[in-house]
N, C-alpha and C. Protein backbone atom coordinates (compact mmCIF):
# COMPACT_ATOMS: atom_id res chain seq x y z
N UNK A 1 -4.60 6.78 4.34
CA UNK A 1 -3.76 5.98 3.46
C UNK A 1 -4.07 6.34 2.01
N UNK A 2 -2.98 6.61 1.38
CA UNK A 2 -2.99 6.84 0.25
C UNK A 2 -2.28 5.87 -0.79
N UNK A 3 -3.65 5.12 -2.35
CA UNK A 3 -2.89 4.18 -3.08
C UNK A 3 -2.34 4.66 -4.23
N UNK A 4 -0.99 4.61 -4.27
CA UNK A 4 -0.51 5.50 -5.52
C UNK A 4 -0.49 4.45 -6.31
N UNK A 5 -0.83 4.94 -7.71
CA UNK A 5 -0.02 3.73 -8.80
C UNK A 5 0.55 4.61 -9.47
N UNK A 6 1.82 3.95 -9.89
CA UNK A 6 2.92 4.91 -10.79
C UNK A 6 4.01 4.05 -11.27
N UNK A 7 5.17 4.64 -12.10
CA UNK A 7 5.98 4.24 -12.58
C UNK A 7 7.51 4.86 -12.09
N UNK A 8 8.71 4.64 -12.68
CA UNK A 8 9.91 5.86 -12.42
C UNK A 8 10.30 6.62 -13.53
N UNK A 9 8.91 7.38 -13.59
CA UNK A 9 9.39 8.01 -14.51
C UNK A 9 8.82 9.89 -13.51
N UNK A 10 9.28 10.47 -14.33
CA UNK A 10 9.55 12.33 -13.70
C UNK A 10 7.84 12.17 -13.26
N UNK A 11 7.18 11.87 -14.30
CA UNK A 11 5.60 12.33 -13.65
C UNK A 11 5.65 11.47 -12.13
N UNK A 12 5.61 10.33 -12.63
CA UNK A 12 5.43 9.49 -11.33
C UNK A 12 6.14 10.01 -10.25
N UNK A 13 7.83 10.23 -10.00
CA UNK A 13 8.34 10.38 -8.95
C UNK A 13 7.65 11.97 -8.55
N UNK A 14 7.11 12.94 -9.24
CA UNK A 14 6.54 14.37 -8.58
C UNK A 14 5.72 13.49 -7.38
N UNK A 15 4.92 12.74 -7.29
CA UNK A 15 3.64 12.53 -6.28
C UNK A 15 4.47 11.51 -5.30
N UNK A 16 5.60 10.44 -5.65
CA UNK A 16 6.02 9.96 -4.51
C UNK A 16 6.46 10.80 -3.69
N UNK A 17 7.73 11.74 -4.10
CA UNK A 17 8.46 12.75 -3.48
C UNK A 17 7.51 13.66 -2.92
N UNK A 18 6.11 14.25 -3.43
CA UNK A 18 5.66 14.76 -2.26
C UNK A 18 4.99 14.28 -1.16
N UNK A 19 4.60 12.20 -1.59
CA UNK A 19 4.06 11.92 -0.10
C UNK A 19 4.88 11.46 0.89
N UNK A 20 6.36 11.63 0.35
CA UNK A 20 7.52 11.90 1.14
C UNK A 20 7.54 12.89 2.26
N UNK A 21 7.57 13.90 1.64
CA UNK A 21 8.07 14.83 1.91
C UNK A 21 6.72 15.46 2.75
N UNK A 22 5.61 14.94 2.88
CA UNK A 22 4.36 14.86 3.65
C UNK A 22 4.24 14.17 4.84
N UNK A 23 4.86 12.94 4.40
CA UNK A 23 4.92 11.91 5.68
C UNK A 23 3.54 11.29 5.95
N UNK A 24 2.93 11.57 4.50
CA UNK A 24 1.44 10.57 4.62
C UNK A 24 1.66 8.99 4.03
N UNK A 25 1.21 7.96 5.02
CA UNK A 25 1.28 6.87 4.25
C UNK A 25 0.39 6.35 3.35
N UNK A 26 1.51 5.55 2.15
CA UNK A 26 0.51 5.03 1.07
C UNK A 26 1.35 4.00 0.70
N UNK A 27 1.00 3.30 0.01
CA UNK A 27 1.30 2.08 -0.92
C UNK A 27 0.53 2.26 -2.24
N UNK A 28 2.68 1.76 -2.61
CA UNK A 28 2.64 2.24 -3.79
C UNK A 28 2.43 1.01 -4.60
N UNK A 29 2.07 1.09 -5.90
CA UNK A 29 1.85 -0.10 -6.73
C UNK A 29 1.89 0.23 -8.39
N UNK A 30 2.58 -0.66 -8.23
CA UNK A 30 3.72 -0.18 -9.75
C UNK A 30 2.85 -0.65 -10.45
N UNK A 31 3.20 0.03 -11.60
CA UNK A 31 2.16 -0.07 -13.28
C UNK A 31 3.31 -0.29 -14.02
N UNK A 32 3.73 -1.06 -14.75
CA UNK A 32 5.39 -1.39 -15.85
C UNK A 32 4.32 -0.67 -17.54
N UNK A 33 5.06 0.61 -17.37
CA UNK A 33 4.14 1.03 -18.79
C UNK A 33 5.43 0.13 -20.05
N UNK A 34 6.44 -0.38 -19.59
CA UNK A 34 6.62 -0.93 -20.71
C UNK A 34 6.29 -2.32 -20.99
N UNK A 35 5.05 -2.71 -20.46
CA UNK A 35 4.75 -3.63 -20.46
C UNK A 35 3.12 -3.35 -20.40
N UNK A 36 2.81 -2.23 -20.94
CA UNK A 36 1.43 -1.67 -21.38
C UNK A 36 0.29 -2.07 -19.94
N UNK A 37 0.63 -1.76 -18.64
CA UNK A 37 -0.08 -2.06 -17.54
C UNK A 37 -0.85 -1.07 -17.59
N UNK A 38 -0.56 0.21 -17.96
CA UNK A 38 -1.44 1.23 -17.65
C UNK A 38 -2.46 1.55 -18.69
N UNK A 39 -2.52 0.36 -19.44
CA UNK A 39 -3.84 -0.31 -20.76
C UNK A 39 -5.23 -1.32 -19.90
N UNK A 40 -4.72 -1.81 -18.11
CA UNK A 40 -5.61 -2.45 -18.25
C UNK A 40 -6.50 -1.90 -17.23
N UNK A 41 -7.75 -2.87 -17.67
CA UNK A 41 -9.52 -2.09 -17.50
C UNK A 41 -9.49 -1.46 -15.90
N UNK A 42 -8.33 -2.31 -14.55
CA UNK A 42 -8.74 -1.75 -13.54
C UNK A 42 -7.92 -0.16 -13.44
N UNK A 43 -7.14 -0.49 -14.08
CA UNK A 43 -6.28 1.23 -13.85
C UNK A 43 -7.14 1.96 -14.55
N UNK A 44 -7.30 1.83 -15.65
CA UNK A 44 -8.31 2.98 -16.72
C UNK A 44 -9.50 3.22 -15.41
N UNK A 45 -9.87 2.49 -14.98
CA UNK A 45 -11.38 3.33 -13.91
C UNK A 45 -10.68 4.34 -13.42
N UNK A 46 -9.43 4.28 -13.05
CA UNK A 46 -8.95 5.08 -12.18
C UNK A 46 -8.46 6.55 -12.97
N UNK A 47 -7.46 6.10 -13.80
CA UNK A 47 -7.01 6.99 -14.86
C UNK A 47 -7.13 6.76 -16.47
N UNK A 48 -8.71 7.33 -16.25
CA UNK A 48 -8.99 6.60 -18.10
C UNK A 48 -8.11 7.10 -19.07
N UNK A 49 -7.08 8.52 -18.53
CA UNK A 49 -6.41 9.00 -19.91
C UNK A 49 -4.88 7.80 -20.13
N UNK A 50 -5.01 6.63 -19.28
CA UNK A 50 -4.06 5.73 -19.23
C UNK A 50 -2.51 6.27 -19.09
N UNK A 51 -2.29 6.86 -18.11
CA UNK A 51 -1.70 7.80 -17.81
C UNK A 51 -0.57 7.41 -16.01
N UNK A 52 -0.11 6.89 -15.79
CA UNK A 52 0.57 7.60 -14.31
C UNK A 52 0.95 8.78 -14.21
N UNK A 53 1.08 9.19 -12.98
CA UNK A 53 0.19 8.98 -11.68
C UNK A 53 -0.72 8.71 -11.72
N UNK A 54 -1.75 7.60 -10.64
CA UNK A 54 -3.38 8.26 -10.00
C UNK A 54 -3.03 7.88 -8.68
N UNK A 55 -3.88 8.24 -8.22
CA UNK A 55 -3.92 8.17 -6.56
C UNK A 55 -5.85 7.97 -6.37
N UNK A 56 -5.50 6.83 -5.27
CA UNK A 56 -7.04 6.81 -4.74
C UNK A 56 -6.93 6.99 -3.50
N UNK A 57 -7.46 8.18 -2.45
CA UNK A 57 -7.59 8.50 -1.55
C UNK A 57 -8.62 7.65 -0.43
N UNK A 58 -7.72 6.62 0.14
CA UNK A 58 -8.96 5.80 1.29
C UNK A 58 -9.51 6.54 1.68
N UNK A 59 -9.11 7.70 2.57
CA UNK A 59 -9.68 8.76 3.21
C UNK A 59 -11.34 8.74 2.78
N UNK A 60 -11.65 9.25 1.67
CA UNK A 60 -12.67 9.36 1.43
C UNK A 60 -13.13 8.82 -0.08
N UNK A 61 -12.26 8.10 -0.36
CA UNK A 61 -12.29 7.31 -1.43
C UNK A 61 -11.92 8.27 -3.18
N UNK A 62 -11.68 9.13 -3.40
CA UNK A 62 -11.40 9.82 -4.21
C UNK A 62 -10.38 9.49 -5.02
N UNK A 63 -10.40 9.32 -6.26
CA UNK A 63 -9.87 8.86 -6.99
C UNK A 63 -9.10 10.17 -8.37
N UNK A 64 -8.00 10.25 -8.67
CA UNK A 64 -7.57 11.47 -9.19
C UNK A 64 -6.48 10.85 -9.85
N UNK A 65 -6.12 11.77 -11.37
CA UNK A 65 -5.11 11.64 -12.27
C UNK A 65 -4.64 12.98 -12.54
N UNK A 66 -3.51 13.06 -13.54
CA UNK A 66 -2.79 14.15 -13.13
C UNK A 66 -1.98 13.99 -12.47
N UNK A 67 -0.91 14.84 -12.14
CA UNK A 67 0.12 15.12 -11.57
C UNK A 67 0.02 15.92 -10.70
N UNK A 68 -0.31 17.16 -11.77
CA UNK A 68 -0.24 18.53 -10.88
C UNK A 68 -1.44 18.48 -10.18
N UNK A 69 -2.70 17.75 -10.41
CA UNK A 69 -3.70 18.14 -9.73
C UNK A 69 -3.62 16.98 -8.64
N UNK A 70 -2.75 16.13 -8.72
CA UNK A 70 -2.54 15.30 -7.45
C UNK A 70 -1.40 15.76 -6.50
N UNK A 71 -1.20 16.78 -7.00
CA UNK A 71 0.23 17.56 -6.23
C UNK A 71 -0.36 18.18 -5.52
N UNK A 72 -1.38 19.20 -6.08
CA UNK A 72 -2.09 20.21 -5.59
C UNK A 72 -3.60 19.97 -4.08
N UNK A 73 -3.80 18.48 -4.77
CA UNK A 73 -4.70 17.94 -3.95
C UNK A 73 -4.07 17.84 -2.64
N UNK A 74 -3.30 16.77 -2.39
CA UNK A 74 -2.03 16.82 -1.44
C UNK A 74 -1.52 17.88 -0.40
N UNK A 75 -1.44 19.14 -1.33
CA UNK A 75 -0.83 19.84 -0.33
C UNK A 75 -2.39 20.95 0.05
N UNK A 76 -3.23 20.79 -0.38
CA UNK A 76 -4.47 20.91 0.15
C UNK A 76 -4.82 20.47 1.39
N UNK A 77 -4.81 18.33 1.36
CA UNK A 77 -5.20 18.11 2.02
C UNK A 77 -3.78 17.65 3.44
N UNK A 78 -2.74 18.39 3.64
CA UNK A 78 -2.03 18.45 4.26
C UNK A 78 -1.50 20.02 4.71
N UNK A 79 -1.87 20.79 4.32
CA UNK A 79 -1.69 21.71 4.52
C UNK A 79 0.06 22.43 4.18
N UNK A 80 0.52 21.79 3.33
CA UNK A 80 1.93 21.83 3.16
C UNK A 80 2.45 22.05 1.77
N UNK A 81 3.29 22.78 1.43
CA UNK A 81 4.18 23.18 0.20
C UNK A 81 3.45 23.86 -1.08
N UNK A 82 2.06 24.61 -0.03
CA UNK A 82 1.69 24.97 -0.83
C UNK A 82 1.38 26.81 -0.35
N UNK A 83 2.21 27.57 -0.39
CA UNK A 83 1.74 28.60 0.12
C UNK A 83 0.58 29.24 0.63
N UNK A 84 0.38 29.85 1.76
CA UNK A 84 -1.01 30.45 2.34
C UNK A 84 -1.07 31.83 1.45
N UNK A 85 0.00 32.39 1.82
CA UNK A 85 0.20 33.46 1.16
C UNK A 85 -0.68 33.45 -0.42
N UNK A 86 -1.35 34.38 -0.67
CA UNK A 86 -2.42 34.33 -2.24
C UNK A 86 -1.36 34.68 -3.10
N UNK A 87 0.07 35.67 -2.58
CA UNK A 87 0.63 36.30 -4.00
C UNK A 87 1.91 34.92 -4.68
N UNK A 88 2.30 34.38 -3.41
CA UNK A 88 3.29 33.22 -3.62
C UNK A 88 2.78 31.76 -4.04
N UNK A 89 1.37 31.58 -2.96
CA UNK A 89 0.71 30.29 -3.46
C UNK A 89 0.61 30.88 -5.27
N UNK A 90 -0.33 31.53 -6.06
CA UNK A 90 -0.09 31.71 -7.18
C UNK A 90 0.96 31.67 -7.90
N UNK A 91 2.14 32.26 -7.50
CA UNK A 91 3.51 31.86 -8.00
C UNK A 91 4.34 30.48 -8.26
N UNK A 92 3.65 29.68 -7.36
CA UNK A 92 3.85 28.62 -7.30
C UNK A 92 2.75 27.31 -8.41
N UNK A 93 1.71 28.49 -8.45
CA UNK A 93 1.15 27.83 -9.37
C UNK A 93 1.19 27.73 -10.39
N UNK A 94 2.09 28.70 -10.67
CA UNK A 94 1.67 29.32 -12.11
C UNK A 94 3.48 28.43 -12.65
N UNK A 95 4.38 28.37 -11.64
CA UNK A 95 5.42 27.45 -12.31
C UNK A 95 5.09 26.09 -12.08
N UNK A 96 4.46 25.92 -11.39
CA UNK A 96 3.35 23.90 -11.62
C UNK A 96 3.05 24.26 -13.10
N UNK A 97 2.33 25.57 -13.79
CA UNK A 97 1.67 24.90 -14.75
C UNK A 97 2.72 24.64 -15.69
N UNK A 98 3.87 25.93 -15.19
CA UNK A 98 5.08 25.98 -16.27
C UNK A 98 5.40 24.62 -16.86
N UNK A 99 5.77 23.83 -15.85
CA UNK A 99 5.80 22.51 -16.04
C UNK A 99 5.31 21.23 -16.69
N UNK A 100 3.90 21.36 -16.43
CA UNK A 100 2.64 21.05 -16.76
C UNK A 100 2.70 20.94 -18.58
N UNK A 101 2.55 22.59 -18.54
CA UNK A 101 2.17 22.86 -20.02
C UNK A 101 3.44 23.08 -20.73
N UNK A 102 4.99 23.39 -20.14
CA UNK A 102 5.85 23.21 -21.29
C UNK A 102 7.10 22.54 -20.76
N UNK A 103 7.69 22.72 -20.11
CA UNK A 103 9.19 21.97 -19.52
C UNK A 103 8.49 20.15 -19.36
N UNK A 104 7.93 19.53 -18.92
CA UNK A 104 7.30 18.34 -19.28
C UNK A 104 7.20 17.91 -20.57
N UNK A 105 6.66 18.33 -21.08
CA UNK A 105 5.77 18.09 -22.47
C UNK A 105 6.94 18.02 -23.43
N UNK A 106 8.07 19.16 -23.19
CA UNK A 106 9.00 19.68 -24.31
C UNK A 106 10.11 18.64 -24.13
N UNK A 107 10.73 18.78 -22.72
CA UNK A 107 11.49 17.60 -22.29
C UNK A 107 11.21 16.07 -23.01
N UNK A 108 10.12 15.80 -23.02
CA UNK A 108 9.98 14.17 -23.39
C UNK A 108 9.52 14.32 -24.92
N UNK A 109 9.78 14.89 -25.37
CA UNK A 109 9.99 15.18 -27.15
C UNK A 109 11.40 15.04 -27.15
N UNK A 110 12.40 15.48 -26.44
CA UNK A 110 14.05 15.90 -26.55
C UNK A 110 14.11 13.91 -26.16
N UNK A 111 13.62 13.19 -25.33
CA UNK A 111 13.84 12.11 -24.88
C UNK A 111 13.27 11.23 -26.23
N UNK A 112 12.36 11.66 -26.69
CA UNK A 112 11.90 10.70 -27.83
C UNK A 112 12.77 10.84 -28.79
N UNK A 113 13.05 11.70 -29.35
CA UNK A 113 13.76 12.54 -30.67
C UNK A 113 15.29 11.99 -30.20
N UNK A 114 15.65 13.00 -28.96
CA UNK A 114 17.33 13.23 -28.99
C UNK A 114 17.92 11.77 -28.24
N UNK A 115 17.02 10.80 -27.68
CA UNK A 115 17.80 9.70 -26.66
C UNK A 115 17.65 8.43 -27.25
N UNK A 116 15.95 8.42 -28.05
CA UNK A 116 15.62 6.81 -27.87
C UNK A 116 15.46 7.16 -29.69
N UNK A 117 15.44 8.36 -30.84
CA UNK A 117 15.79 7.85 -32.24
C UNK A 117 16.22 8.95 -32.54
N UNK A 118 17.30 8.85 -32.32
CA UNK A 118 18.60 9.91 -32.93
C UNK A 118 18.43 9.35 -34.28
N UNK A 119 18.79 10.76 -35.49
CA UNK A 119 19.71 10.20 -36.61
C UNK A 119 17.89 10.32 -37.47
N UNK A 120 16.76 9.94 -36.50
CA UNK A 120 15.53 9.54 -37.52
C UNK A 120 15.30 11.02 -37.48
N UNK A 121 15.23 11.92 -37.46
CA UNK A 121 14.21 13.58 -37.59
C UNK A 121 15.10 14.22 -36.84
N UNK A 122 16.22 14.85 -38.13
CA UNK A 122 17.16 15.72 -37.41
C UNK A 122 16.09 16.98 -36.93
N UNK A 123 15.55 17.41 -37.78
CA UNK A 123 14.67 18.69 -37.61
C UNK A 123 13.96 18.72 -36.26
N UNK A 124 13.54 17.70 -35.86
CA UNK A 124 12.62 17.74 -34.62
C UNK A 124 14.16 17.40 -33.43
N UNK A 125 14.78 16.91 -34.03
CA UNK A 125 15.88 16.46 -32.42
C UNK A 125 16.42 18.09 -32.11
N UNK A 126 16.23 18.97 -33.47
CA UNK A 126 17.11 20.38 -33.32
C UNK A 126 16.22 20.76 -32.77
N UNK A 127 14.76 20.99 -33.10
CA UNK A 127 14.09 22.18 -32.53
C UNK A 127 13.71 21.33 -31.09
N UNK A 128 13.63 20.40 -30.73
CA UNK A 128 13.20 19.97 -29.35
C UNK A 128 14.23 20.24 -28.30
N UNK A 129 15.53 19.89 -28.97
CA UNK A 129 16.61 20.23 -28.67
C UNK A 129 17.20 21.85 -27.66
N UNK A 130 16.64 22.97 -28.99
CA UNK A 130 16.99 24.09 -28.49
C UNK A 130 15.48 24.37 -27.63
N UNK A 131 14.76 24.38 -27.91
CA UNK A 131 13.84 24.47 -26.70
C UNK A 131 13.46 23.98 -25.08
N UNK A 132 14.98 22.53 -24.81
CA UNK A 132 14.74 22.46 -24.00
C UNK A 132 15.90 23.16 -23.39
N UNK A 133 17.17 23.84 -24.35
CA UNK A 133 17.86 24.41 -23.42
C UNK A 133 17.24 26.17 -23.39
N UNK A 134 16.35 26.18 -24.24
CA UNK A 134 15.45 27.41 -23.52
C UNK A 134 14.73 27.81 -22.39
N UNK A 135 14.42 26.57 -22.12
CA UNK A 135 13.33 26.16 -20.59
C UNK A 135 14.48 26.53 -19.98
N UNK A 136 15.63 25.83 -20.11
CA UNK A 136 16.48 25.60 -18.86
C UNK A 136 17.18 27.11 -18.51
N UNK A 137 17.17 28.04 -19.80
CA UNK A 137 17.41 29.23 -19.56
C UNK A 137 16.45 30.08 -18.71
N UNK A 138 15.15 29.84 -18.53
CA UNK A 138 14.10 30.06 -18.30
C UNK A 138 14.10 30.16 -16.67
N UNK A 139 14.32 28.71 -16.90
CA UNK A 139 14.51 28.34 -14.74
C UNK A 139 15.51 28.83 -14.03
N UNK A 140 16.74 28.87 -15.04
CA UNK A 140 17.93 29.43 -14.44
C UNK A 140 17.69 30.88 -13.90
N UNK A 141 17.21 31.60 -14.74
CA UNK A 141 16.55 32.93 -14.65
C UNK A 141 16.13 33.31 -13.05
N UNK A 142 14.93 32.55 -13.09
CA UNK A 142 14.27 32.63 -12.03
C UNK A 142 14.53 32.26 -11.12
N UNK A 143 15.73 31.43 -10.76
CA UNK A 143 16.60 30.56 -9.90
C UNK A 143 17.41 31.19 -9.25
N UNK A 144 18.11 32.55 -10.17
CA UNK A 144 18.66 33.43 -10.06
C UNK A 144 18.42 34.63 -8.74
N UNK A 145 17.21 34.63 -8.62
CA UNK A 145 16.16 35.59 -7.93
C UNK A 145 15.76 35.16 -6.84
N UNK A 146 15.28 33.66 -6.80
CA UNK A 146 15.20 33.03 -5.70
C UNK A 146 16.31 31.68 -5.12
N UNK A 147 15.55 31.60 -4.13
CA UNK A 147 16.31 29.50 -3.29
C UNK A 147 15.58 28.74 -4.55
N UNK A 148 14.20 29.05 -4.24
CA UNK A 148 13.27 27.96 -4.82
C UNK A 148 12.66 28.84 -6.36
N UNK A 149 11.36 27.62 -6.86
CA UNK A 149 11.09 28.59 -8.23
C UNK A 149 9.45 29.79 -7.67
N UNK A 150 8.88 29.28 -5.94
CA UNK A 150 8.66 30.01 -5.54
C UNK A 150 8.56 30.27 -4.28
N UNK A 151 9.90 30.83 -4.27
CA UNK A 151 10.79 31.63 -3.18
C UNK A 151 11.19 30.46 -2.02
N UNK A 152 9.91 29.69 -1.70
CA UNK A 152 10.44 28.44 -0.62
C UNK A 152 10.16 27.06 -1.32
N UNK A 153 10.66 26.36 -1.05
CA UNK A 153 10.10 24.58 -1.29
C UNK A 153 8.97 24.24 -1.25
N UNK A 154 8.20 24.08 -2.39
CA UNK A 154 6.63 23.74 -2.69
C UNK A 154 6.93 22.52 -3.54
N UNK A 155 5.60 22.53 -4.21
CA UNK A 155 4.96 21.65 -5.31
C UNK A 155 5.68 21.95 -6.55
N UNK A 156 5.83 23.60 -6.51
CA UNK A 156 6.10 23.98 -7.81
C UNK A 156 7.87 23.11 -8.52
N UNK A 157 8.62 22.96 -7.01
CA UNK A 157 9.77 22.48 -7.12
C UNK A 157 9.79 20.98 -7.31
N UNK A 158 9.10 20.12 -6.53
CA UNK A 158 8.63 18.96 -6.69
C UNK A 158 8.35 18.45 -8.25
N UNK A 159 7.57 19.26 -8.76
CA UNK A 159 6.88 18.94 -10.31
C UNK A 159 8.38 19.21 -11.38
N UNK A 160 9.15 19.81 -10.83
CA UNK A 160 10.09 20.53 -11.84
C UNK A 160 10.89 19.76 -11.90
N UNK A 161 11.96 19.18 -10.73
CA UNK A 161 12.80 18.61 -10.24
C UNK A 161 13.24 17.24 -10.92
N UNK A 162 11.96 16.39 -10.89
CA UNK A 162 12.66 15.09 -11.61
C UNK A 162 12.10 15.42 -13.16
N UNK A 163 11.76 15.98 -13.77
CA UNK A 163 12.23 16.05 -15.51
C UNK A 163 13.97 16.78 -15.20
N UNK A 164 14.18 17.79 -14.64
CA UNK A 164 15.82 18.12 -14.41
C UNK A 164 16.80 17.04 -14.24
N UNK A 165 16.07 15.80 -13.30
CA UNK A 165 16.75 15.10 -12.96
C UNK A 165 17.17 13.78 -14.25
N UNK A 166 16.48 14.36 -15.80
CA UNK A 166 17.27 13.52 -16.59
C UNK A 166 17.66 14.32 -17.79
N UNK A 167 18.74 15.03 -16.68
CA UNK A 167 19.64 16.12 -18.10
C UNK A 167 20.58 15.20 -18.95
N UNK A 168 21.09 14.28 -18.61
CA UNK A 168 21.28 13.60 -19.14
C UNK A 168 20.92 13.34 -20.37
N UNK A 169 19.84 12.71 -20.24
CA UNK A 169 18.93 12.21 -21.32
C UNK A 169 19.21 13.23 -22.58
N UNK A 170 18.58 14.36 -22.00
CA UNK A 170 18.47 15.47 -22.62
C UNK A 170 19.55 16.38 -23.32
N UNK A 171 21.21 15.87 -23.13
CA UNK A 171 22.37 16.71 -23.66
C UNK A 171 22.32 17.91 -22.84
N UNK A 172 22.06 18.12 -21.75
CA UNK A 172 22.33 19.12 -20.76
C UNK A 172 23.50 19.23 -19.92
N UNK A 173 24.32 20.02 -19.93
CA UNK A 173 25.24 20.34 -18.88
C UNK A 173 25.21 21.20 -18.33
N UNK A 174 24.69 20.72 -17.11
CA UNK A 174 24.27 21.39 -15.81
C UNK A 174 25.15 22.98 -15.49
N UNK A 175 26.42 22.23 -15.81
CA UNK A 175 27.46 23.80 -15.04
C UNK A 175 27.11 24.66 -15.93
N UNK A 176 26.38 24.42 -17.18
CA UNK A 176 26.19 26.16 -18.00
C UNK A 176 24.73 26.39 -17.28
N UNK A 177 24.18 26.30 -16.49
CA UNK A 177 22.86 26.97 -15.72
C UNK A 177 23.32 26.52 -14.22
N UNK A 178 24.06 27.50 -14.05
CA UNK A 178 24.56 27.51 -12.32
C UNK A 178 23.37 27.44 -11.57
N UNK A 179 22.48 27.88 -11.68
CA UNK A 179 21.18 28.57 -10.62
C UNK A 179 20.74 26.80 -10.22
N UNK A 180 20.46 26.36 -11.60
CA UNK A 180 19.97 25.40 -11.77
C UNK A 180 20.46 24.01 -10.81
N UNK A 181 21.92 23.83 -11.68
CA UNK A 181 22.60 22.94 -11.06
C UNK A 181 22.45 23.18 -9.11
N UNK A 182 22.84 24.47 -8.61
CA UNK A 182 22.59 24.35 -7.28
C UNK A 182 21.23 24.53 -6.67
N UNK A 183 20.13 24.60 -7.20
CA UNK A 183 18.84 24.38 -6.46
C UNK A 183 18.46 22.60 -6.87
N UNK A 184 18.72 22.03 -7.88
CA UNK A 184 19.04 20.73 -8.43
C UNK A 184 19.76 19.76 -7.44
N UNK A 185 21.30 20.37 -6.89
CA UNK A 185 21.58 19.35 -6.18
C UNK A 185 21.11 19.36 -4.63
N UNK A 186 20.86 20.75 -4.43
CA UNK A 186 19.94 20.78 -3.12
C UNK A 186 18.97 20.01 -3.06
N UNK A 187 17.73 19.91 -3.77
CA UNK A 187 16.93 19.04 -3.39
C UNK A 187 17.34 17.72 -3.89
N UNK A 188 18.03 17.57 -4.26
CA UNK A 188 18.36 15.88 -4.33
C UNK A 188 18.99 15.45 -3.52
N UNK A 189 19.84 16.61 -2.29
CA UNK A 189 20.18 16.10 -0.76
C UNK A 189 19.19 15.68 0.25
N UNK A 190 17.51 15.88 -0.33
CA UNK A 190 16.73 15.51 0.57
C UNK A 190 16.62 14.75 0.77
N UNK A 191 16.32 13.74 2.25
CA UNK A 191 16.23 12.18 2.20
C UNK A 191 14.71 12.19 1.37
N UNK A 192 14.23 12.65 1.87
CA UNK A 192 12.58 12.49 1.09
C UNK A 192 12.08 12.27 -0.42
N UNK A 193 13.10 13.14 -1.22
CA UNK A 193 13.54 13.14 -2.27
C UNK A 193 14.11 12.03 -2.73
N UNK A 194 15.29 11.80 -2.06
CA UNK A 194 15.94 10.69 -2.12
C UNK A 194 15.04 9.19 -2.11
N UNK A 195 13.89 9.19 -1.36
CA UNK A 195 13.34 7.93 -1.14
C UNK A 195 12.24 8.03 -2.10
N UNK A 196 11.81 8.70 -2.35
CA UNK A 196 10.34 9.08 -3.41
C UNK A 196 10.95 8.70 -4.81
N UNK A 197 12.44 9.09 -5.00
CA UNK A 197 12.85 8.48 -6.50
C UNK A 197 13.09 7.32 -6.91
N UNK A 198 13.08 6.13 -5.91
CA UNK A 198 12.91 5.21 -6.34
C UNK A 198 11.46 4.27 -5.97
N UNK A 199 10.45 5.08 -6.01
CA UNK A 199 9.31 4.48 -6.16
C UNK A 199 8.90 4.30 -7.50
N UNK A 200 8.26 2.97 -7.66
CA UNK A 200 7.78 1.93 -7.35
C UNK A 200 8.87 1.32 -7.00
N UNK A 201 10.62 0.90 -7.79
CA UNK A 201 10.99 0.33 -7.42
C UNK A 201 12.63 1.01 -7.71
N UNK A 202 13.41 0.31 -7.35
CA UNK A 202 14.51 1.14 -6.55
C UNK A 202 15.53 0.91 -7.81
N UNK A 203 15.93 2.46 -8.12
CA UNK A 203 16.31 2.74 -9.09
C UNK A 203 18.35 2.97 -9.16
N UNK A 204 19.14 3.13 -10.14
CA UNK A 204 20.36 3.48 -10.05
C UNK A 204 20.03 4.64 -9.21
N UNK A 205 21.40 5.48 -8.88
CA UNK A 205 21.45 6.43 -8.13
C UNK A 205 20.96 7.83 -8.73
N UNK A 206 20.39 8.49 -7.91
CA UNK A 206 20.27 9.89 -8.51
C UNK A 206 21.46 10.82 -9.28
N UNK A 207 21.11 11.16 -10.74
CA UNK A 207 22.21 11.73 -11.39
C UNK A 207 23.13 12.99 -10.34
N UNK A 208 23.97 13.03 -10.64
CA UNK A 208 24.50 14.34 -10.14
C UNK A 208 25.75 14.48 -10.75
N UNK A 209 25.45 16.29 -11.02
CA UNK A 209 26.32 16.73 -12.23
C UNK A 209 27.88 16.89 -11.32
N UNK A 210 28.58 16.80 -12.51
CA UNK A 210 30.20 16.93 -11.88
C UNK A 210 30.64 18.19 -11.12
């Protein structure tokens, strides 16, 4: 049994959707960060960077923050979506970090700037702006080449998937990154997918582009 605490937001839904898509049970237990939950003293033991995801592993009691390294843990300790293969498992890692270190990070600058204070820092809404339709040029690319971002359905897709899933937010239209839009609405046909996005608690419907 696995105790997730999280929110609905892209970090959070990466770790529901993969204990979905695992079929390991856990209970989940919501943290309302707009209501500063993930400030108090029992979550910080867990995730002092005050942060969702964490996960505490009954199994053996292990306690972990992060995303990617709770993604990665996961398909460790399941043996799943994470390639055996050394040249693809790496491939897959290396677009987890993509994620990690820039399509994440860049994305929720475009959400601060371009959604929630338009009009306050044109300069930052532009440059956050064109950088996230750079990423998206980025994935499309590679989308291009493969099904998945490596080659089959991993982690790496999991981690990617719900920041995509608020183009919205972001002034994205999907039909100018074809690759995108159809590996996008594929996995959002997953039931697993489908049920992992509204953890903690059950959300409008999953976007989907016209």
């Amino acid at each position: 049994m696995i105790d997730l605490y999280t929110w609905s937001t892209p970090n959070g839904r990466k770790v529901s959707i993969m204990l979905e898509e695992c079929g390991l049970p856990y209970a989940a237990h919501a943290v309302d960060i707009n209501k500063d939950e993930q400030f108090k003293p029992d979550f910080l033991k867990i995730a002092p960077n005050n942060r969702i995801p964490a996960i505490v592993d009954r199994d053996n009691g292990l306690a972990l923050f992060e995303s990617g390294a709770i993604l990665m843990y996961l398909a460790e300790k399941t043996g799943k979506f994470l390639p055996k293969d050394p040249t693809n498992r790496w491939h897959a890692v290396q677009w987890l970090m993509w994620q990690m270190g820039g399509l994440g990070p860049m994305l929720g600058q475009v959400h601060h700037f371009v959604k929630y204070n338009a009009g306050k820092a044109p300069y930052a809404e532009d440059r956050f702006a064109k950088e996230a339709r750079r990423l998206y040029g980025v994935l499309d690319r590679r989308l291009a080449e493969a099904p998945f971002v490596a080659v089959d359905y991993s982690i790496a897709d999991m981690s990617i998937w719900p920041w995509i899933s608020r183009y919205e937010w972001q002034g994205i239209d999907l039909n100018a990154y074809p690759n995108v839009k159809r590996w996008y609405v594929e996995i959002a046909k997953r039931p697993a997918v489908e049920r992992g996005y509204h953890v903690p608690v059950r959300q409008p419907a999953i976007p989907m582009p016209a």
